[in-house]
N, C-alpha and C. Protein backbone atom coordinates (compact mmCIF):
# COMPACT_ATOMS: atom_id res chain seq x y z
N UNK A 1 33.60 -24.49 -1.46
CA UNK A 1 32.53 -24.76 -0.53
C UNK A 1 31.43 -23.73 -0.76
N UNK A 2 30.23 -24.15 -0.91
CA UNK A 2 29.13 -23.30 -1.51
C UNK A 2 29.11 -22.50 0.24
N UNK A 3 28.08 -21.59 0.05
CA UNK A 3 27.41 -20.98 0.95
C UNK A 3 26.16 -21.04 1.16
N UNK A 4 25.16 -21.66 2.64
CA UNK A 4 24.37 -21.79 2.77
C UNK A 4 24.07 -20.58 3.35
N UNK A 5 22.54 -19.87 2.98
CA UNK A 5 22.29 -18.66 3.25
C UNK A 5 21.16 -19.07 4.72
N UNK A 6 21.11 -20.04 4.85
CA UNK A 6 19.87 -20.26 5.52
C UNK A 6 18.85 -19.79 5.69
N UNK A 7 18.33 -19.24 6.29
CA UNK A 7 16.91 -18.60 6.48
C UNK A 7 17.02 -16.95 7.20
N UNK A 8 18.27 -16.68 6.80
CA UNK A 8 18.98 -14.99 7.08
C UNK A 8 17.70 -14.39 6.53
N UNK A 9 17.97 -14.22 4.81
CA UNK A 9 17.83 -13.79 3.63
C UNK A 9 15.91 -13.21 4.44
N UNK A 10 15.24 -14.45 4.56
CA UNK A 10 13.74 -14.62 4.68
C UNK A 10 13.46 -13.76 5.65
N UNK A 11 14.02 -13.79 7.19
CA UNK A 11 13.89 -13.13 8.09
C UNK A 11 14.40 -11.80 7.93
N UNK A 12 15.35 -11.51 7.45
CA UNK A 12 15.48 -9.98 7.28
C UNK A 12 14.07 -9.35 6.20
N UNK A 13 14.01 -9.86 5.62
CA UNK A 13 12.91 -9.15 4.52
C UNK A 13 11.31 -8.88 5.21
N UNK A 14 11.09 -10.51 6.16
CA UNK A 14 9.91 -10.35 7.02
C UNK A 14 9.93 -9.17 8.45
N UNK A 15 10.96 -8.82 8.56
CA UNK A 15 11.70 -7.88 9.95
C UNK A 15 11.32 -6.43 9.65
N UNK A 16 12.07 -6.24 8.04
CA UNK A 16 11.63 -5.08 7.43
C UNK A 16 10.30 -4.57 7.15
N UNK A 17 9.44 -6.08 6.97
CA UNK A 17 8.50 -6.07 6.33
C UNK A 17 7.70 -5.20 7.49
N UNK A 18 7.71 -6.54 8.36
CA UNK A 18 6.95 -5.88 9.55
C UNK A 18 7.41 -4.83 9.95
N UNK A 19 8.05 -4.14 10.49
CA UNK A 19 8.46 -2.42 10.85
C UNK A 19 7.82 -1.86 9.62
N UNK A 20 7.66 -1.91 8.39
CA UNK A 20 6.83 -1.09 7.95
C UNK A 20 5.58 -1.24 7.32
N UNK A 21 4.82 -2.33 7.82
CA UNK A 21 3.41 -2.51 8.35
C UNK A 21 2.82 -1.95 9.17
N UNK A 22 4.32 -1.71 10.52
CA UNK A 22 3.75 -0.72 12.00
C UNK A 22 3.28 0.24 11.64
N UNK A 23 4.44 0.82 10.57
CA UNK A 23 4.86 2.20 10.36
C UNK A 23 3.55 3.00 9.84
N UNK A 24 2.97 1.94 8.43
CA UNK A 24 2.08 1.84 7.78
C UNK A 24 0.82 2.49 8.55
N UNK A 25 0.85 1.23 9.62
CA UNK A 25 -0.42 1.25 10.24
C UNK A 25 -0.89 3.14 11.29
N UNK A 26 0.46 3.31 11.67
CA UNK A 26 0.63 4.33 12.39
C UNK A 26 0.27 5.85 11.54
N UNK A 27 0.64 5.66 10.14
CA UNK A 27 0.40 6.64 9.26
C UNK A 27 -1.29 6.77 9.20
N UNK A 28 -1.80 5.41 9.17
CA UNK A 28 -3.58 5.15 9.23
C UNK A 28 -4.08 5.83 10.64
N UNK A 29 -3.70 5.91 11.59
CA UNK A 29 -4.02 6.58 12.24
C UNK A 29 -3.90 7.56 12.43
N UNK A 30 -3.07 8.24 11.91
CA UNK A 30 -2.64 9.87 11.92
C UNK A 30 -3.53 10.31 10.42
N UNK A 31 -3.68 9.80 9.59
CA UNK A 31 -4.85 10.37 8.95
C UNK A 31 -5.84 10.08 9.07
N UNK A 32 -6.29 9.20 10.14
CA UNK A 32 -8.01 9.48 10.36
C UNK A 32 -7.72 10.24 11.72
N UNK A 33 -7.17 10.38 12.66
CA UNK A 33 -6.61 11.77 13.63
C UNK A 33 -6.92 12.93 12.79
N UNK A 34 -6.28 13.17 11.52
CA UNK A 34 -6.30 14.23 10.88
C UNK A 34 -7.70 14.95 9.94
N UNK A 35 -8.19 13.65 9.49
CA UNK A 35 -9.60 13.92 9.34
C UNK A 35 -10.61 14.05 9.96
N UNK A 36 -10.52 13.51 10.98
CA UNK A 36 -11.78 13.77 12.05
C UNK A 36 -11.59 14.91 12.78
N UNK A 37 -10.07 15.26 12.88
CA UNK A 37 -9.43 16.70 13.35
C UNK A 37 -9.79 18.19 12.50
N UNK A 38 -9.58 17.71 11.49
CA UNK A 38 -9.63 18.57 9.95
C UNK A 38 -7.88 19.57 10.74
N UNK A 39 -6.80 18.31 11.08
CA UNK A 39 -5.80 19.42 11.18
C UNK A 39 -4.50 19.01 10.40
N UNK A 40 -4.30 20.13 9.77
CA UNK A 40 -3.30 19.80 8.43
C UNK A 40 -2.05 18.98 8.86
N UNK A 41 -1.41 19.36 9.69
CA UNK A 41 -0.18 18.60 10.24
C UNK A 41 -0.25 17.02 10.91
N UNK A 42 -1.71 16.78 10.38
CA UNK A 42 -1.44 15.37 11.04
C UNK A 42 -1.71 14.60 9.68
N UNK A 43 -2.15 15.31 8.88
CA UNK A 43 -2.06 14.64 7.34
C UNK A 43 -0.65 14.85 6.52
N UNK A 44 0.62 15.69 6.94
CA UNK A 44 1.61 15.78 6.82
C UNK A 44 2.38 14.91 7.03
N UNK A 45 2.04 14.76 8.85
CA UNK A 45 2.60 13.83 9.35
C UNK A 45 2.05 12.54 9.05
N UNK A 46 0.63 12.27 8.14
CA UNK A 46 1.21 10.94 8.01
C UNK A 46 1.26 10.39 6.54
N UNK A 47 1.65 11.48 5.67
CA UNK A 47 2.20 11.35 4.65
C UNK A 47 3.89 10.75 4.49
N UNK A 48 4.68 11.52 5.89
CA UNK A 48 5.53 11.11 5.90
C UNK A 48 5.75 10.13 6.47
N UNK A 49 5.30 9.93 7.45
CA UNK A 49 5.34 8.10 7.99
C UNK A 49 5.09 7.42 6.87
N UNK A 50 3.84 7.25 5.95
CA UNK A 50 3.68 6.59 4.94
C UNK A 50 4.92 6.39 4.15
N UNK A 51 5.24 7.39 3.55
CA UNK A 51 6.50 6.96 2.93
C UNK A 51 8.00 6.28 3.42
N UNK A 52 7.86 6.65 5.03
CA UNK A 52 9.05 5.86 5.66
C UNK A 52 8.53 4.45 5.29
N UNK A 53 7.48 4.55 6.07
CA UNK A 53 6.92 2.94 5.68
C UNK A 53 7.09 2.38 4.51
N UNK A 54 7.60 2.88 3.70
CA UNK A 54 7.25 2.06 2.23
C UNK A 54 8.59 2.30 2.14
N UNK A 55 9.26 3.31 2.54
CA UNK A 55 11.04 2.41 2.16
C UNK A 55 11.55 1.81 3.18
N UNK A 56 11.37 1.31 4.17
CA UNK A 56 11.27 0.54 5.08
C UNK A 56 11.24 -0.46 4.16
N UNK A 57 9.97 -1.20 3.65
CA UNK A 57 9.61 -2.46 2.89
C UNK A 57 10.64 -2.36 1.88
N UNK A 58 11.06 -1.76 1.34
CA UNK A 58 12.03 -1.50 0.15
C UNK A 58 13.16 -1.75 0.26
N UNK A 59 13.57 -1.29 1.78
CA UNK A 59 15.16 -1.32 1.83
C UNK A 59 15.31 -3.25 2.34
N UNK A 60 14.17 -3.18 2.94
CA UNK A 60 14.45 -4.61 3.51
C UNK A 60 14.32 -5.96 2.38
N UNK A 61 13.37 -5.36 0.79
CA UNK A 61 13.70 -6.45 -0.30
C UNK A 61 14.96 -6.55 -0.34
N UNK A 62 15.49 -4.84 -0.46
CA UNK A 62 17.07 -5.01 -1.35
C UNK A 62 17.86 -5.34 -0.45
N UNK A 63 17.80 -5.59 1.00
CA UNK A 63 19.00 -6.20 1.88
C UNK A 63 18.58 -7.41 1.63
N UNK A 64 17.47 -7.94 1.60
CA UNK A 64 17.60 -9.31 1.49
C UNK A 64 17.62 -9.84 0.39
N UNK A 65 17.69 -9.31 -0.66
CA UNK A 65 18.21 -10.10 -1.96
C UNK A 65 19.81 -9.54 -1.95
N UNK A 66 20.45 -9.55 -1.38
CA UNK A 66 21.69 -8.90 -1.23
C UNK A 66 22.05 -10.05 -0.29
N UNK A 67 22.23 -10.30 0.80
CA UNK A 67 22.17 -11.31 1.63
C UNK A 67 21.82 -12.50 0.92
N UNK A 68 20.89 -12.83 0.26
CA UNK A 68 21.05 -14.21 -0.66
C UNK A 68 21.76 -14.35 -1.16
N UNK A 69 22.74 -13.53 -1.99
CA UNK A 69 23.60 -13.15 -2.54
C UNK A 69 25.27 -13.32 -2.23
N UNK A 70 25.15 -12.90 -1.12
CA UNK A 70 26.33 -13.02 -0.53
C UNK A 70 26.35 -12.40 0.87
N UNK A 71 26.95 -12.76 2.16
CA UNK A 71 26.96 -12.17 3.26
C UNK A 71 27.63 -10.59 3.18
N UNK A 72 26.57 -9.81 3.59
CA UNK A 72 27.33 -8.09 3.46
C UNK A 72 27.43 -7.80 5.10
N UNK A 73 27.92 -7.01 5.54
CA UNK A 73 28.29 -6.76 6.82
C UNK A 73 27.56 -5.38 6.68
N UNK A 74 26.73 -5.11 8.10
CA UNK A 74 26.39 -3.62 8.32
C UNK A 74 26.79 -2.80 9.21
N UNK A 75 27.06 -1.79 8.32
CA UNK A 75 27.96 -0.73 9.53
C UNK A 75 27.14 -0.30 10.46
N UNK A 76 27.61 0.45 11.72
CA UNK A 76 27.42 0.74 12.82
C UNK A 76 26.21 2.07 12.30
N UNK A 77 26.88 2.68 11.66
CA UNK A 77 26.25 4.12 11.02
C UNK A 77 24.86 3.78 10.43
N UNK A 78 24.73 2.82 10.19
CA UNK A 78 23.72 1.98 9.11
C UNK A 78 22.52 2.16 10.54
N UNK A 79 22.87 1.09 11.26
CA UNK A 79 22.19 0.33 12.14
C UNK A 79 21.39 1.50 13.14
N UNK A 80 22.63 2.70 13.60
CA UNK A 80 22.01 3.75 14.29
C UNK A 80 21.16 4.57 13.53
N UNK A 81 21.45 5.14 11.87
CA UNK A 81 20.44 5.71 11.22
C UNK A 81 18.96 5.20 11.40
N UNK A 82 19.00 4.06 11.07
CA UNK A 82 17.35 2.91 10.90
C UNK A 82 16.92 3.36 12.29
N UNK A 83 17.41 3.15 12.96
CA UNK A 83 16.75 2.98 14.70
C UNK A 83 16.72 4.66 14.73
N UNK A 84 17.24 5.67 14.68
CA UNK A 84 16.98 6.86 14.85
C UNK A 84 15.58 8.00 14.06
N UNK A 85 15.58 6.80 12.92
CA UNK A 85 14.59 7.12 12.16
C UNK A 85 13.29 6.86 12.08
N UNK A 86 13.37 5.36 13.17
CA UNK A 86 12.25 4.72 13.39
C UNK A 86 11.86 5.46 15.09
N UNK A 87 12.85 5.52 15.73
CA UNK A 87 12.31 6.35 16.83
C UNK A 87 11.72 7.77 16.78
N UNK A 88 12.26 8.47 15.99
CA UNK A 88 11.67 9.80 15.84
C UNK A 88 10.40 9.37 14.84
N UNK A 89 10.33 8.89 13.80
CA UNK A 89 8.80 8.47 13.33
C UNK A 89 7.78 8.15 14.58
N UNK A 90 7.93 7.57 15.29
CA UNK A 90 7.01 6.87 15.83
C UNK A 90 7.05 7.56 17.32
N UNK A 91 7.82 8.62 17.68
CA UNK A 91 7.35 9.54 18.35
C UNK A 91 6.89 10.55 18.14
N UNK A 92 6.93 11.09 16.80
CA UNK A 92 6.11 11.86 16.21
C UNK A 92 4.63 12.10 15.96
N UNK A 93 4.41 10.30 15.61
CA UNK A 93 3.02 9.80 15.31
C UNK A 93 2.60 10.24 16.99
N UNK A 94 3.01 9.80 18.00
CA UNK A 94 2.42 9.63 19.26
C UNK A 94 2.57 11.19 19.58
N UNK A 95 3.56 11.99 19.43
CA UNK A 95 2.59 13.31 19.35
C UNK A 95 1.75 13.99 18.56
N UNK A 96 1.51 13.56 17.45
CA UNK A 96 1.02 13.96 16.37
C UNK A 96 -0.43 13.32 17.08
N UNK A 97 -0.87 12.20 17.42
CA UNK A 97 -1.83 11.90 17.53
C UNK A 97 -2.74 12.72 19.15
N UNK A 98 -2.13 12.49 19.80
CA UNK A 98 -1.90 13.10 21.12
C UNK A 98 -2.15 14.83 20.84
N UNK A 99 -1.78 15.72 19.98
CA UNK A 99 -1.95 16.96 19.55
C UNK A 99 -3.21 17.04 19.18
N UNK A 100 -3.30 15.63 18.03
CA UNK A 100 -4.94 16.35 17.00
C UNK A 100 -6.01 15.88 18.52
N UNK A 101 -5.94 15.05 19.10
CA UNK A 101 -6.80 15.05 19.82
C UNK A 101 -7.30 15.70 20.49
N UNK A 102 -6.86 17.12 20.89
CA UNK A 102 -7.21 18.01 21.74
C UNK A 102 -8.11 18.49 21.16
């Protein structure tokens, strides 16, 4: 019996996608925060958002060509890393932005 992947595969990749479009977008604001600031740590900070953002998009090709592939199961450890990583990013940005503004 084949395996229909249905429309898993698509939505995980667009899920990823989008979280790091946010992510993306959030980094765009912390470097024009940082330039109009002229303050170094908000161009730090959104160097590193930037790059979350972009393995964000990355991890979510390779889960979802993985998932086309065959159903993989995700661990618990998995699921809390992503979300711990995306919460501290994006409270960072909101102090980071919130800081240069002063």
């Amino acid at each position: 019996m084949s395996r229909d992947p249905g429309l898993q595969p698509e939505r995980t990749r667009l899920a990823w996608t989008r979280t790091g479009v946010a992510m993306a977008a959030n980094a765009l604001l912390l470097l024009k925060a940082g330039i109009s600031g002229q303050h170094a740590v908000l161009f730090v900070s959104a160097a590193i958002v930037g790059i979350v953002a972009a393995a964000f998009v990355a991890v979510g090709d390779c889960r979802s060509l993985r998932l086309a592939a065959a159903p993989v199961a995700v661990g618990t450890w998995m699921m809390w890393m992503v979300s711990s990583v995306a919460v501290m990013v994006a409270a960072s940005s909101v102090c980071c932005v919130v800081l240069g503004m002063r």
